[in-house]
Structure formats: C-alpha cells, structure tokens
PDB file of N, CA and C in Angstrom:
ATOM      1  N   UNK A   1      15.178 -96.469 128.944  1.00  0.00           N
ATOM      2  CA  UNK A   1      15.716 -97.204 130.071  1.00  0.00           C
ATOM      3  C   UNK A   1      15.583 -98.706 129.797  1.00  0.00           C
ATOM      4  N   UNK A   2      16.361 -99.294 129.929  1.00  0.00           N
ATOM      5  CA  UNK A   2      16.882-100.965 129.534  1.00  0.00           C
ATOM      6  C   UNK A   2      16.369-101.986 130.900  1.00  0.00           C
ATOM      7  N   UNK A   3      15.674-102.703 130.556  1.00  0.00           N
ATOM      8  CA  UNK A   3      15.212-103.879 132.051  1.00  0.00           C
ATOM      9  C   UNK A   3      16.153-104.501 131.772  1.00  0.00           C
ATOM     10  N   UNK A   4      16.605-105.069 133.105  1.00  0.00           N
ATOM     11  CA  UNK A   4      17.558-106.843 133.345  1.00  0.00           C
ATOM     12  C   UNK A   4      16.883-107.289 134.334  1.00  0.00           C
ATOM     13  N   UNK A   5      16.601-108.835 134.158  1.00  0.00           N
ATOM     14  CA  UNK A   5      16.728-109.388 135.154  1.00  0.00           C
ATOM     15  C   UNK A   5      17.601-110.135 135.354  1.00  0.00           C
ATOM     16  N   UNK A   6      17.617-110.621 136.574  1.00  0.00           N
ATOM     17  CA  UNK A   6      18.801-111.166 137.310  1.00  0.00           C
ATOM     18  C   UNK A   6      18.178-112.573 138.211  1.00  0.00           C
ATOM     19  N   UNK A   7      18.118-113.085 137.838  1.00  0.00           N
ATOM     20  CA  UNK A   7      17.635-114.756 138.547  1.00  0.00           C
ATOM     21  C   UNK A   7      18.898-115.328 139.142  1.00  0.00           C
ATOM     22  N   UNK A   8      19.085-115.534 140.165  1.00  0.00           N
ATOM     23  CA  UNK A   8      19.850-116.210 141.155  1.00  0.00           C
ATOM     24  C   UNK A   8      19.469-116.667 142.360  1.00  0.00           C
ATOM     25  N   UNK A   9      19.411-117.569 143.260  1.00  0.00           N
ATOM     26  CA  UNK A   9      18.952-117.744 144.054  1.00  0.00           C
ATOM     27  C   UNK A   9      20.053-117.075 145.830  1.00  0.00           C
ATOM     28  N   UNK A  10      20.740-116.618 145.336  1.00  0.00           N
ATOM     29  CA  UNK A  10      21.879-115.815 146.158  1.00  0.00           C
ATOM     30  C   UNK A  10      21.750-114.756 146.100  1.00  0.00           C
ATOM     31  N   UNK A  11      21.011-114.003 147.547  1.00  0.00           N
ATOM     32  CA  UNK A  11      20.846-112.119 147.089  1.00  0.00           C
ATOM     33  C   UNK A  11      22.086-111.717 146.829  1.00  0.00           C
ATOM     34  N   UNK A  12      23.297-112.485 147.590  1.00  0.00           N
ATOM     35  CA  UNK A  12      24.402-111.592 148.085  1.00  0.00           C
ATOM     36  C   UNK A  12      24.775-112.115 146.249  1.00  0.00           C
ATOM     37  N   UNK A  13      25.221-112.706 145.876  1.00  0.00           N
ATOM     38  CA  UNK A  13      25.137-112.390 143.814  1.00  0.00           C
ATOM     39  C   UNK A  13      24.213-111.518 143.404  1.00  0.00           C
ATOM     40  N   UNK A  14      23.520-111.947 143.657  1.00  0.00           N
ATOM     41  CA  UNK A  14      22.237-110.726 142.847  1.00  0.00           C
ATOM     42  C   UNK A  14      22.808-109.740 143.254  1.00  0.00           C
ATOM     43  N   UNK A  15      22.899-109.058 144.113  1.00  0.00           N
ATOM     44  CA  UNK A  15      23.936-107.827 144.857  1.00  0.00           C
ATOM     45  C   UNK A  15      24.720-107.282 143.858  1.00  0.00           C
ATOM     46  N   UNK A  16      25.735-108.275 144.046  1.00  0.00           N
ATOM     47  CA  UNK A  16      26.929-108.231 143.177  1.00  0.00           C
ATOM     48  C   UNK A  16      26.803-107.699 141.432  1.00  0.00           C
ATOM     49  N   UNK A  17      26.002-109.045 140.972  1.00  0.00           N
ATOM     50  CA  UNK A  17      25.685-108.074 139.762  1.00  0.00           C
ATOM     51  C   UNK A  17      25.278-107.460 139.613  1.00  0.00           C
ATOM     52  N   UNK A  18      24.123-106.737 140.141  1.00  0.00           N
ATOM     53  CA  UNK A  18      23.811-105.422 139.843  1.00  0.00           C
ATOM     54  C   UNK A  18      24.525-104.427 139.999  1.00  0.00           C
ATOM     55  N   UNK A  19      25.175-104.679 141.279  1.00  0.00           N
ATOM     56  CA  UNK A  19      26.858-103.368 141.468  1.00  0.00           C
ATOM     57  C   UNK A  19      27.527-103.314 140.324  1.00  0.00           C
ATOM     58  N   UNK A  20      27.783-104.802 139.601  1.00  0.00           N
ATOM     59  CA  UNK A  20      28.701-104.710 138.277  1.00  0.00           C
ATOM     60  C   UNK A  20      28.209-103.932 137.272  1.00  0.00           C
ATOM     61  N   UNK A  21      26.907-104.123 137.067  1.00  0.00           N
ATOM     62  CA  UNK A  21      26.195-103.639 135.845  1.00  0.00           C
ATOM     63  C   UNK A  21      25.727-102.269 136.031  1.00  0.00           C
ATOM     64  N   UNK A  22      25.679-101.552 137.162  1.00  0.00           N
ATOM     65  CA  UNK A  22      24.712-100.027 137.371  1.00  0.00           C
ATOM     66  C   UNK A  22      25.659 -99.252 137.006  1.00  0.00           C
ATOM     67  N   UNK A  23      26.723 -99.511 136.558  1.00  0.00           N
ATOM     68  CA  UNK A  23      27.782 -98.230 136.023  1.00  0.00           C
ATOM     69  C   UNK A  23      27.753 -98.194 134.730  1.00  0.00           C
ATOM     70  N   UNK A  24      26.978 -99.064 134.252  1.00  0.00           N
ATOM     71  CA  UNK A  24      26.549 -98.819 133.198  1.00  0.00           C
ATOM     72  C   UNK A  24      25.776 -97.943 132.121  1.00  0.00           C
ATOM     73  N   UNK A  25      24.926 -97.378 133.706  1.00  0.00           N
ATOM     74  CA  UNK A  25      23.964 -96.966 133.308  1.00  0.00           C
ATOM     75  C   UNK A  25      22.794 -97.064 132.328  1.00  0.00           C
ATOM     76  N   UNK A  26      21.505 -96.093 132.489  1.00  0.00           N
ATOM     77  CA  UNK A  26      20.321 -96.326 131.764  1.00  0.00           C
ATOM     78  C   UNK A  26      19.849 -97.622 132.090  1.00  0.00           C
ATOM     79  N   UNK A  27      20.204 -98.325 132.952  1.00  0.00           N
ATOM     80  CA  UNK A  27      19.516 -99.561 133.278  1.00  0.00           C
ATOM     81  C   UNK A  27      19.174 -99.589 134.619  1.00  0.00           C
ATOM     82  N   UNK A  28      17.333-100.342 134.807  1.00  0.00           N
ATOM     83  CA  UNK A  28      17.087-100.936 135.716  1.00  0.00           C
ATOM     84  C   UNK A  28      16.808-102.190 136.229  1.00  0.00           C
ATOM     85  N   UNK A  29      17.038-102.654 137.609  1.00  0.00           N
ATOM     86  CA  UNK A  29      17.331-104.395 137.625  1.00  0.00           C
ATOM     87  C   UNK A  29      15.959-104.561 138.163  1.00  0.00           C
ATOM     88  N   UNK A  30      15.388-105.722 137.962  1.00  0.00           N
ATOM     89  CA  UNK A  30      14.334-106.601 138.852  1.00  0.00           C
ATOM     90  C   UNK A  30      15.123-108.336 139.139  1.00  0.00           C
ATOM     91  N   UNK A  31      14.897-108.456 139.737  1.00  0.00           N
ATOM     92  CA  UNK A  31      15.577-110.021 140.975  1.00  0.00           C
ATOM     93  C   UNK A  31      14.278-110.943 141.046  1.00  0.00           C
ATOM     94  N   UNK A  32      14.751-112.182 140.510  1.00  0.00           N
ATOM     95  CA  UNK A  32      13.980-113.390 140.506  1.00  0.00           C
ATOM     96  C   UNK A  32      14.993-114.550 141.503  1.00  0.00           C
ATOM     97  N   UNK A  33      14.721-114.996 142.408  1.00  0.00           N
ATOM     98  CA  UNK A  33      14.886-115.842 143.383  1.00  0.00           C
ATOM     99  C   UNK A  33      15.090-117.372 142.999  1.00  0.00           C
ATOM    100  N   UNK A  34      14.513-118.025 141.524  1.00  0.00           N
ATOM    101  CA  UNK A  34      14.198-118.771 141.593  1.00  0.00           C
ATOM    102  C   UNK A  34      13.467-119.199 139.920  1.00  0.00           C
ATOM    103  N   UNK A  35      14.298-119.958 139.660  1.00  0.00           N
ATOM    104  CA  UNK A  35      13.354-120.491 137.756  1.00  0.00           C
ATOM    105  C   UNK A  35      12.211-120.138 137.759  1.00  0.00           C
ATOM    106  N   UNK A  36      11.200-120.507 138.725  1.00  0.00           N
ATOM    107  CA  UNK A  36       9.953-120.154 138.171  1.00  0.00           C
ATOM    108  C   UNK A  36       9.374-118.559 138.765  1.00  0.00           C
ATOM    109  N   UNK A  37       9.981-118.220 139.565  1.00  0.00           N
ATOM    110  CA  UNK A  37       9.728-116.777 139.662  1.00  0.00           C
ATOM    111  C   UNK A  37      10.518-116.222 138.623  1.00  0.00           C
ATOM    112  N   UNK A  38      11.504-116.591 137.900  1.00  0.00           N
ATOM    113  CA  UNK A  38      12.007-115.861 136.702  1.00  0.00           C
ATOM    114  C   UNK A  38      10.392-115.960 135.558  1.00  0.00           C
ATOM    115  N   UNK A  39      10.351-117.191 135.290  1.00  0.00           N
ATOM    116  CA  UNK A  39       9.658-117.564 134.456  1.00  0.00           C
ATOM    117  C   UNK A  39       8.526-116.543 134.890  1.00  0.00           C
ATOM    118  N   UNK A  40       8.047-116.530 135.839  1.00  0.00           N
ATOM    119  CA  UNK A  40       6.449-115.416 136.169  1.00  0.00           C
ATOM    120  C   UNK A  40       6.782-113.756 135.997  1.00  0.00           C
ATOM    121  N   UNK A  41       7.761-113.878 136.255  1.00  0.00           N
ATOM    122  CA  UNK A  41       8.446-111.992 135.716  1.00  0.00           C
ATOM    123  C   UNK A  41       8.243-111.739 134.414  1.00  0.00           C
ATOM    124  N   UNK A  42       8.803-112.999 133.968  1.00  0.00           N
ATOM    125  CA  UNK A  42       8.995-113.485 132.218  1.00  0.00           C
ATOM    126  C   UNK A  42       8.006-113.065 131.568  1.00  0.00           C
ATOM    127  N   UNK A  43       6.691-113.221 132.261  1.00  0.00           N
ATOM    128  CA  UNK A  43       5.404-113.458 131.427  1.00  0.00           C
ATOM    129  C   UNK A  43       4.679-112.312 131.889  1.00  0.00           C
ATOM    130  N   UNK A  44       5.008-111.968 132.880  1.00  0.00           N
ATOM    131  CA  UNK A  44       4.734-110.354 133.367  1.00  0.00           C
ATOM    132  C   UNK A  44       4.485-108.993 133.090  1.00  0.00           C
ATOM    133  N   UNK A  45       6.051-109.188 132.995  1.00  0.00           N
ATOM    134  CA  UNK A  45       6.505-107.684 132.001  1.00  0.00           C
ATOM    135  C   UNK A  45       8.038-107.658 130.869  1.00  0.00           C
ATOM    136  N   UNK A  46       8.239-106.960 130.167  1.00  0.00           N
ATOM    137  CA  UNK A  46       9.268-106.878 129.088  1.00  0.00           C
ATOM    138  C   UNK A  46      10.466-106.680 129.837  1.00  0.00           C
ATOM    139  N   UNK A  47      11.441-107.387 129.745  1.00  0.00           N
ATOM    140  CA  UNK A  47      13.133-107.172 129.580  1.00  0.00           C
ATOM    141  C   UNK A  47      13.821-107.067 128.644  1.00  0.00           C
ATOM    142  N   UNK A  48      14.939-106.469 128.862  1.00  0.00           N
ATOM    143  CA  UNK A  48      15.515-106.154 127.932  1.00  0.00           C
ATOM    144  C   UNK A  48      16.721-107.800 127.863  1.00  0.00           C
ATOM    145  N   UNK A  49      16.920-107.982 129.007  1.00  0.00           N
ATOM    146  CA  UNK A  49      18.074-109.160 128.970  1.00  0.00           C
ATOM    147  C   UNK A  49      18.102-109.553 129.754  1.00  0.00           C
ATOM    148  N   UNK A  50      18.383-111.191 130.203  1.00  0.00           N
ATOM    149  CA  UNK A  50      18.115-111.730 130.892  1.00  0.00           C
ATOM    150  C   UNK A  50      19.683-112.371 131.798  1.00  0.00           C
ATOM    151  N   UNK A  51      20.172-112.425 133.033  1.00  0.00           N
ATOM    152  CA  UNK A  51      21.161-112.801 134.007  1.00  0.00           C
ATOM    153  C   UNK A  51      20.975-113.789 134.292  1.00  0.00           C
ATOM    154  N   UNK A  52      21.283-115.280 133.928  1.00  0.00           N
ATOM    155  CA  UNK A  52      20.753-116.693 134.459  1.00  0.00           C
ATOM    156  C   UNK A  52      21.427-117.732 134.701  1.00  0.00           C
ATOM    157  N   UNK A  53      21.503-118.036 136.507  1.00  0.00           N
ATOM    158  CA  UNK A  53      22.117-118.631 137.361  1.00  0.00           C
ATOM    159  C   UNK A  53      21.505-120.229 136.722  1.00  0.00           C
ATOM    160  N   UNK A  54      22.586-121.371 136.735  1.00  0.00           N
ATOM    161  CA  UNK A  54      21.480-122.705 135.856  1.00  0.00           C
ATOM    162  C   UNK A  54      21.569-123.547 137.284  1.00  0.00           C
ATOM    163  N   UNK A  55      21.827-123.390 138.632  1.00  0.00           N
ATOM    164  CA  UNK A  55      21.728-124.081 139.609  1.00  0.00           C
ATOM    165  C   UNK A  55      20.768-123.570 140.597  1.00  0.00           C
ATOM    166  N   UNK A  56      19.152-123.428 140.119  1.00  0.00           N
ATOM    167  CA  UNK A  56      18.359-122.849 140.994  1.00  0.00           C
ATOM    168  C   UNK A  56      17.647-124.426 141.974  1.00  0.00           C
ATOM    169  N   UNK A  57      16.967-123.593 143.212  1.00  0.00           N
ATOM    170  CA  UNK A  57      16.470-124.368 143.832  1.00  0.00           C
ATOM    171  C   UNK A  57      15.039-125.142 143.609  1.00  0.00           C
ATOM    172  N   UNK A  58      14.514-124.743 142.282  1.00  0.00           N
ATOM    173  CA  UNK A  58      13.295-125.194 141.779  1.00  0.00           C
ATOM    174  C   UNK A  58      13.209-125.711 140.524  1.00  0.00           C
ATOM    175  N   UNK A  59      13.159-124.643 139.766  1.00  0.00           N
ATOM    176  CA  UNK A  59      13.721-125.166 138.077  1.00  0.00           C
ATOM    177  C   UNK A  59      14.686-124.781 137.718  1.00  0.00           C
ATOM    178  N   UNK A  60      15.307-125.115 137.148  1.00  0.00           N
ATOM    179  CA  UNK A  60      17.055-125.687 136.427  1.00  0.00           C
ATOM    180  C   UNK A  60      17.066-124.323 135.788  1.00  0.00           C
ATOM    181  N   UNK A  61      18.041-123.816 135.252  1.00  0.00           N
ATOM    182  CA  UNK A  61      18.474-122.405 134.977  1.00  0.00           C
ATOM    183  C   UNK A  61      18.086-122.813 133.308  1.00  0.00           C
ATOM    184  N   UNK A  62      18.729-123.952 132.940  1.00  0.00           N
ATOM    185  CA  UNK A  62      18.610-124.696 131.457  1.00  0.00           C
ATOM    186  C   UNK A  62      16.992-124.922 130.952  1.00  0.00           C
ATOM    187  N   UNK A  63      16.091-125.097 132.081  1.00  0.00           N
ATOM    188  CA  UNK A  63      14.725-125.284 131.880  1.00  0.00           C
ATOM    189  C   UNK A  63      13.868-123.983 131.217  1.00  0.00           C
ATOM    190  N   UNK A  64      14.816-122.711 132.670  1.00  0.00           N
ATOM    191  CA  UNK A  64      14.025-121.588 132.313  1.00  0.00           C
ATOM    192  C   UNK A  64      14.797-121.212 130.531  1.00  0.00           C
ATOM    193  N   UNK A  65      15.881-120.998 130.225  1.00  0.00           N
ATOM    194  CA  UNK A  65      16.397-120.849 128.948  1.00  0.00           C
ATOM    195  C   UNK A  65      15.459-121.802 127.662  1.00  0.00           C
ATOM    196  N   UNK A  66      15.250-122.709 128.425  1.00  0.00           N
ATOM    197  CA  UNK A  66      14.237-123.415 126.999  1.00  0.00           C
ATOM    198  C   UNK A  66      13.229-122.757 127.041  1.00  0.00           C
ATOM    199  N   UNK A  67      12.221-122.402 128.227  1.00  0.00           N
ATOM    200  CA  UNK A  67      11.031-121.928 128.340  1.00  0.00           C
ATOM    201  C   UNK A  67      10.964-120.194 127.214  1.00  0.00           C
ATOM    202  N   UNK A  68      12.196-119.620 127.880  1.00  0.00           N
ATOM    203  CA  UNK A  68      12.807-118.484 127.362  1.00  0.00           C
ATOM    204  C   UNK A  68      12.555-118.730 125.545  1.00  0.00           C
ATOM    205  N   UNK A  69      13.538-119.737 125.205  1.00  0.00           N
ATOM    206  CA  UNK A  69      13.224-119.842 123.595  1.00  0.00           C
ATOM    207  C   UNK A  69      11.930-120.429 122.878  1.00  0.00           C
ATOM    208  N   UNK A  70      11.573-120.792 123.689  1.00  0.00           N
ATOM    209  CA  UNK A  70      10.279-121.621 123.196  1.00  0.00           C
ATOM    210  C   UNK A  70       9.072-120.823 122.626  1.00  0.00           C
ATOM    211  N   UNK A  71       9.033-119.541 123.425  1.00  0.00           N
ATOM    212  CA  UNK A  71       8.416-118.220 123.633  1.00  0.00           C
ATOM    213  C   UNK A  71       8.564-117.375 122.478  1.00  0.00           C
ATOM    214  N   UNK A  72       7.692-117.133 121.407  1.00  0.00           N
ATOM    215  CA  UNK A  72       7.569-116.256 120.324  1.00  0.00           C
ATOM    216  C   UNK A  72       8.516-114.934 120.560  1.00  0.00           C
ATOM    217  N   UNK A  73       7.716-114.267 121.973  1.00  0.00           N
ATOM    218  CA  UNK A  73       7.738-112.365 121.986  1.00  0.00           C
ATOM    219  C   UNK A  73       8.951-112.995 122.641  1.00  0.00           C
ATOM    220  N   UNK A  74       9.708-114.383 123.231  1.00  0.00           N
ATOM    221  CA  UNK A  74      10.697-113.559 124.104  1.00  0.00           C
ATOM    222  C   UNK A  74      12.155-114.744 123.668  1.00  0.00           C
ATOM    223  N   UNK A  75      11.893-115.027 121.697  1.00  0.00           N
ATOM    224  CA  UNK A  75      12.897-115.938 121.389  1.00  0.00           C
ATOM    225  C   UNK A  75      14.732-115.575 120.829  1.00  0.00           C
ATOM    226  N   UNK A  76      13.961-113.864 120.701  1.00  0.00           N
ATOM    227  CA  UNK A  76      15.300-113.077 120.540  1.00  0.00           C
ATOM    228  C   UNK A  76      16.081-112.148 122.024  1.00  0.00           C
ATOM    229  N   UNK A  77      15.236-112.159 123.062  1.00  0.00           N
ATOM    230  CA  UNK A  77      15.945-111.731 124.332  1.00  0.00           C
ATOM    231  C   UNK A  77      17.250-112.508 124.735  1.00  0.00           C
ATOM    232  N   UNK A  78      18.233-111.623 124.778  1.00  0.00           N
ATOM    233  CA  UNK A  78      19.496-112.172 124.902  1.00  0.00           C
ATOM    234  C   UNK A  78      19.188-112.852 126.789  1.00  0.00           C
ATOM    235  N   UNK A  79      19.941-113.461 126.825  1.00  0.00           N
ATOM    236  CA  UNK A  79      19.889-114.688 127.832  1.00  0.00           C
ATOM    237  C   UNK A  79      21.451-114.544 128.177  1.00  0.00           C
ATOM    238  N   UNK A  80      22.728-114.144 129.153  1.00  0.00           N
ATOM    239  CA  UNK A  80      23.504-114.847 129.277  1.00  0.00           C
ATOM    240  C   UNK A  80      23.365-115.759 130.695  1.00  0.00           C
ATOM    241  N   UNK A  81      23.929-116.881 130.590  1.00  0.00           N
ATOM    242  CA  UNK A  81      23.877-117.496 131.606  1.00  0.00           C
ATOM    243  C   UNK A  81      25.601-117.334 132.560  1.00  0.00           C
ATOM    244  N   UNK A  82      24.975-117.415 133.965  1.00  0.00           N
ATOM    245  CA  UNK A  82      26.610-116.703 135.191  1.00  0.00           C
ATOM    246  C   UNK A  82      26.044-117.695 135.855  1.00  0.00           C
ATOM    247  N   UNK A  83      27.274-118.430 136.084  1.00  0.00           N
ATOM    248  CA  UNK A  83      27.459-119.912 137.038  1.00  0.00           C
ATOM    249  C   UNK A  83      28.718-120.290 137.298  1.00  0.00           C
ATOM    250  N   UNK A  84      28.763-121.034 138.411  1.00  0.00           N
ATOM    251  CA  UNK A  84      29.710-121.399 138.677  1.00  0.00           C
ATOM    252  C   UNK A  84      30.275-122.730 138.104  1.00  0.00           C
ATOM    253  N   UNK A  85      29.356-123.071 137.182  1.00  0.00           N
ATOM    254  CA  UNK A  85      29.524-124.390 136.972  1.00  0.00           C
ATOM    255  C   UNK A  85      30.400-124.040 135.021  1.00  0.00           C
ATOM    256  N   UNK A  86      31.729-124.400 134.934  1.00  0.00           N
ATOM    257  CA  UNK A  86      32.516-124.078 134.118  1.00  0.00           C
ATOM    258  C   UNK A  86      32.940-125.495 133.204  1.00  0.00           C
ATOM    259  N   UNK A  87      32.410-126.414 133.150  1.00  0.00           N
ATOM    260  CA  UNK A  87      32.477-127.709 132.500  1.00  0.00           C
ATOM    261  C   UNK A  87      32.021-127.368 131.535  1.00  0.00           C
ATOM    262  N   UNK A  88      32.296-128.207 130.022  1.00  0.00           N
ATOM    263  CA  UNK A  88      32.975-127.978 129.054  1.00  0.00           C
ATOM    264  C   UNK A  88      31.083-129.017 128.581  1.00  0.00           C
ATOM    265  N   UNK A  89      30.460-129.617 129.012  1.00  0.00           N
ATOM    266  CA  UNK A  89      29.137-130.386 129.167  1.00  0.00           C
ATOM    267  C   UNK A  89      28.133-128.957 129.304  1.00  0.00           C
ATOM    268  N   UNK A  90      28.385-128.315 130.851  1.00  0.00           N
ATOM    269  CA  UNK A  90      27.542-127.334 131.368  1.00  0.00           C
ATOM    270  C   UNK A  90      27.323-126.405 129.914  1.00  0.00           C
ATOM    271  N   UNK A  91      28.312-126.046 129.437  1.00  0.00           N
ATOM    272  CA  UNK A  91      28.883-125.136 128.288  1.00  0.00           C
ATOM    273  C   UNK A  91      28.208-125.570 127.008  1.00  0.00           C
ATOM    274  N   UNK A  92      28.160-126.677 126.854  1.00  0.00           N
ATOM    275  CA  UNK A  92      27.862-127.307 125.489  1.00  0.00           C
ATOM    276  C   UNK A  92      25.916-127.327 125.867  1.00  0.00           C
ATOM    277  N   UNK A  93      25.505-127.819 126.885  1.00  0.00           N
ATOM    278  CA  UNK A  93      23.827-127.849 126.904  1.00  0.00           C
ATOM    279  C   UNK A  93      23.427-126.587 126.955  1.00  0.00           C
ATOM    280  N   UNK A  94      24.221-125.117 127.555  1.00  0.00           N
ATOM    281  CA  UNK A  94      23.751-123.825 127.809  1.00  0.00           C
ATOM    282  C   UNK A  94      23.524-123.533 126.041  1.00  0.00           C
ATOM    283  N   UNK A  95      24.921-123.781 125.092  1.00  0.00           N
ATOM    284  CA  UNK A  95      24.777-123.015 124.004  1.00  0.00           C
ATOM    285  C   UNK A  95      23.618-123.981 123.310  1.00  0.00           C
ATOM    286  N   UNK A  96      23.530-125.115 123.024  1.00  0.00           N
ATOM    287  CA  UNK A  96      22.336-125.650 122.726  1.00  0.00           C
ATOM    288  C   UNK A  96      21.115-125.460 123.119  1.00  0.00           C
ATOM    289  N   UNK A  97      20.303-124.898 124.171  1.00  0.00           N
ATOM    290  CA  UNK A  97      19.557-124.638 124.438  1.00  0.00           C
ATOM    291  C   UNK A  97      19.115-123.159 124.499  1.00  0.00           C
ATOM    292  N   UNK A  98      20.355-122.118 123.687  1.00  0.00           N
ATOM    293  CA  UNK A  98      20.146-120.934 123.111  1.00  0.00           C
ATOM    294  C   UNK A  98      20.766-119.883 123.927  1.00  0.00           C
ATOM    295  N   UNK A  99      21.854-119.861 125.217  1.00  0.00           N
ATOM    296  CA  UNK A  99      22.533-119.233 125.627  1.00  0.00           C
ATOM    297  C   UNK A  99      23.139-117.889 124.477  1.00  0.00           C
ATOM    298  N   UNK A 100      22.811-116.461 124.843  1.00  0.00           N
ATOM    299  CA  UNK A 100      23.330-115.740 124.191  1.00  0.00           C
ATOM    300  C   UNK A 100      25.147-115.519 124.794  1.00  0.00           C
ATOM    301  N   UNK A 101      25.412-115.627 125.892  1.00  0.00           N
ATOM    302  CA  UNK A 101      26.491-115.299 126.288  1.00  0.00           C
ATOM    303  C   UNK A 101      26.552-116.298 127.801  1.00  0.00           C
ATOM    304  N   UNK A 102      27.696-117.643 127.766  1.00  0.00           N
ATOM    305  CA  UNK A 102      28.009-117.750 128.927  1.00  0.00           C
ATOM    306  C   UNK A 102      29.211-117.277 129.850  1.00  0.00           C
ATOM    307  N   UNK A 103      29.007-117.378 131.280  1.00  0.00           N
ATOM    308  CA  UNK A 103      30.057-116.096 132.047  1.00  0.00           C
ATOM    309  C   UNK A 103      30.073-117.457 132.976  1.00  0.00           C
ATOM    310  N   UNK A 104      31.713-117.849 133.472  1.00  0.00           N
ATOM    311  CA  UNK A 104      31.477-118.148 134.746  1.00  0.00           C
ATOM    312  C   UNK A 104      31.733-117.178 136.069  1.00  0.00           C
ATOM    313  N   UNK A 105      31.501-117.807 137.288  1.00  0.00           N
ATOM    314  CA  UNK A 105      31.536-116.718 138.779  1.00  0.00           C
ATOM    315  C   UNK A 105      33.201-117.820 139.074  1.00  0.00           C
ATOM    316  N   UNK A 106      33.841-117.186 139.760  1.00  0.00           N
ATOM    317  CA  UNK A 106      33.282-115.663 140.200  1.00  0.00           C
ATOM    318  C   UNK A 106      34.118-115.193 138.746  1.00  0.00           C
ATOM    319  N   UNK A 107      33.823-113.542 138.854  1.00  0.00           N
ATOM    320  CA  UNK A 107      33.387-113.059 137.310  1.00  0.00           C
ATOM    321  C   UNK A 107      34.186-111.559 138.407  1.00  0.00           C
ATOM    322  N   UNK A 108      35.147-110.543 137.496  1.00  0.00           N
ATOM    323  CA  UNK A 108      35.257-109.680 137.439  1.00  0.00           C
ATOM    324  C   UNK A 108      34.416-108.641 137.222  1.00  0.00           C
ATOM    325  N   UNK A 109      33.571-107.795 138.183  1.00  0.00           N
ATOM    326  CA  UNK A 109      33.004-106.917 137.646  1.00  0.00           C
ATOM    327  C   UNK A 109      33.217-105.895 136.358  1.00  0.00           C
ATOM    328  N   UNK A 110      34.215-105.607 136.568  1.00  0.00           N
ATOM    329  CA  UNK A 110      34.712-104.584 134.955  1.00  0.00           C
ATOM    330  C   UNK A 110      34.218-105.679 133.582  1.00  0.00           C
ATOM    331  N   UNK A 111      34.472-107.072 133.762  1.00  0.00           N
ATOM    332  CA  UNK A 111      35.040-107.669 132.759  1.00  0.00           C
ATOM    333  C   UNK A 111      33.356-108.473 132.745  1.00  0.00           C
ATOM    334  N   UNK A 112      32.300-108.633 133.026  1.00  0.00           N
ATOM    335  CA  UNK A 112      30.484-108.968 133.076  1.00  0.00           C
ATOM    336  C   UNK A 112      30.046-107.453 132.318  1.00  0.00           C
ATOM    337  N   UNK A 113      30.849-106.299 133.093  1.00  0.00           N
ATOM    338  CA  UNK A 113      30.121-104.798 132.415  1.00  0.00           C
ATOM    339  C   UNK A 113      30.136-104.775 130.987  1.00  0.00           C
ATOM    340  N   UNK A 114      31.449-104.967 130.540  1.00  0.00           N
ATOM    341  CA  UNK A 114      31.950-104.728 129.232  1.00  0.00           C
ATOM    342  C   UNK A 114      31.261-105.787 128.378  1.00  0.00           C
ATOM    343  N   UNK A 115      31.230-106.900 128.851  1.00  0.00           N
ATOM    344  CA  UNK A 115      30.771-107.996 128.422  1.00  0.00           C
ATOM    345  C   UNK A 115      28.917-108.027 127.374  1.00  0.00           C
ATOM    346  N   UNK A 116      28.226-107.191 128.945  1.00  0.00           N
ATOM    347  CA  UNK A 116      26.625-107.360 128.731  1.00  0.00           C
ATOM    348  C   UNK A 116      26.689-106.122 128.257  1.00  0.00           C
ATOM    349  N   UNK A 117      27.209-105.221 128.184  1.00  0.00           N
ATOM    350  CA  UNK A 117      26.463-103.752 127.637  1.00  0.00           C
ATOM    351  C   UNK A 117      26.622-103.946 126.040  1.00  0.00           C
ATOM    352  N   UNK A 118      27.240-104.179 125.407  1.00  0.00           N
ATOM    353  CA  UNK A 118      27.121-104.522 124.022  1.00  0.00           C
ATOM    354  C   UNK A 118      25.410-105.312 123.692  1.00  0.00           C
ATOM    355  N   UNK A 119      25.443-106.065 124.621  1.00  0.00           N
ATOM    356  CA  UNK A 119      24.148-106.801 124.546  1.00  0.00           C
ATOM    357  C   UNK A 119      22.844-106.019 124.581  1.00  0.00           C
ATOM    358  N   UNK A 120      23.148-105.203 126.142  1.00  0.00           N
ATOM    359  CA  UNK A 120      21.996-103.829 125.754  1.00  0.00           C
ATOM    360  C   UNK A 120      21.931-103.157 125.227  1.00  0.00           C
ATOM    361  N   UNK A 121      22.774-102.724 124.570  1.00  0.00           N
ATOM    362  CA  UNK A 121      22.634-101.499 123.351  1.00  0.00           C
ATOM    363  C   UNK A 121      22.209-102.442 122.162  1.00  0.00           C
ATOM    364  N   UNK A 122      22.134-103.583 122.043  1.00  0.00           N
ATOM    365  CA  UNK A 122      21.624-104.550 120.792  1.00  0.00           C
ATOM    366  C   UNK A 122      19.910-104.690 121.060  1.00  0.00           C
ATOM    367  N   UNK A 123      19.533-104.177 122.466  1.00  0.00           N
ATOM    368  CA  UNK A 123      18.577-105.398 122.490  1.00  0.00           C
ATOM    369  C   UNK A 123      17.594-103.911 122.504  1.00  0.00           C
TER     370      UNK A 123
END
C-alpha cells in the first residue's frame, strides 16, 4: 500500500485530490493543512509521494520542497507541486528547488490520476 500526502491548506482541494487519486487504487492519503504540519508528517512517518500546494498560510510550499531535498531518507521522494499559480517564474523556482512534477489547478481529475500513478509505481 503506497502513502501520499497531500498538503493544502483547502480541505475542499484536499477533497478533491484525493477523489482524483483513490481510483487509483492501493493507495492511502494523510492531509497536512499547512508547510509545517507537512514538514512534521515528513519527519513522522514514510510516504510514498508527496501533493504540494506552494501558497500555504505558514511556510511557502517552495520552503517545504527545499526542506524535502535537503533531507538524506527523503531526497528521492517524488514531490509534485498543484497550484494555482501557473507563471513561467513560479515554474522555474519549483523545478530548481527539485519539483518532481508540476500540475496547475484547476487540474482535471482523469488527467492528475494518469499523471501521479506512474510516479507511484516508481516510488
């Protein structure tokens, strides 16, 4: 069975992706509210891949992704980052700072599924 988390500060997204992704199957979700409650999950327990909103209300989505690579056990966990923020800047600091896959919202469910399951069967 495959962990995701899902960091967003929007249940009703968090919602959403997980609806996108549970037809996937073999996967279960845990929900972080917030960069540094991602970051404390982070250090918690093992995921398989990580869902990361970069407009949180505490730490920056880009902060937790550095924290993410910085991290020995957790420098190969795929990371995509889902935002609304689609600038061609936003895009360029996500892949520099080690983005495995960026998605903007709103986002087709079929088309996030197809997207991340390649990722879990990698990870």
């Amino acid at each position: 069975m495959k962990k995701v988390l899902v960091v967003d500060d929007s249940a009703t997204m968090r919602r959403m992706i997980i609806a996108s992704l549970a037809p996937i199957g073999d996967v279960t979700f845990e929900q972080a509210v917030s960069g540094l409650e991602a970051i404390e999950r982070l250090t918690l327990s093992a995921v398989n891949l990580v869902l990361l909103d970069l407009n949180m209300p505490d730490v920056h989505g880009l902060e937790v992704l550095r924290f993410i690579r910085g991290q020995q056990s957790l420098r190969e966990l795929p990371v995509v980052v889902l935002t609304t923020r689609g600038d061609e800047d936003s895009r360029s600091a996500a892949a520099t700072a080690g983005a495995t896959l960026y998605l903007t919202k709103p986002f087709k469910p079929a088309t996030i599924a197809a997207q991340v399951q390649p990722l879990l069967q990698g990870a």
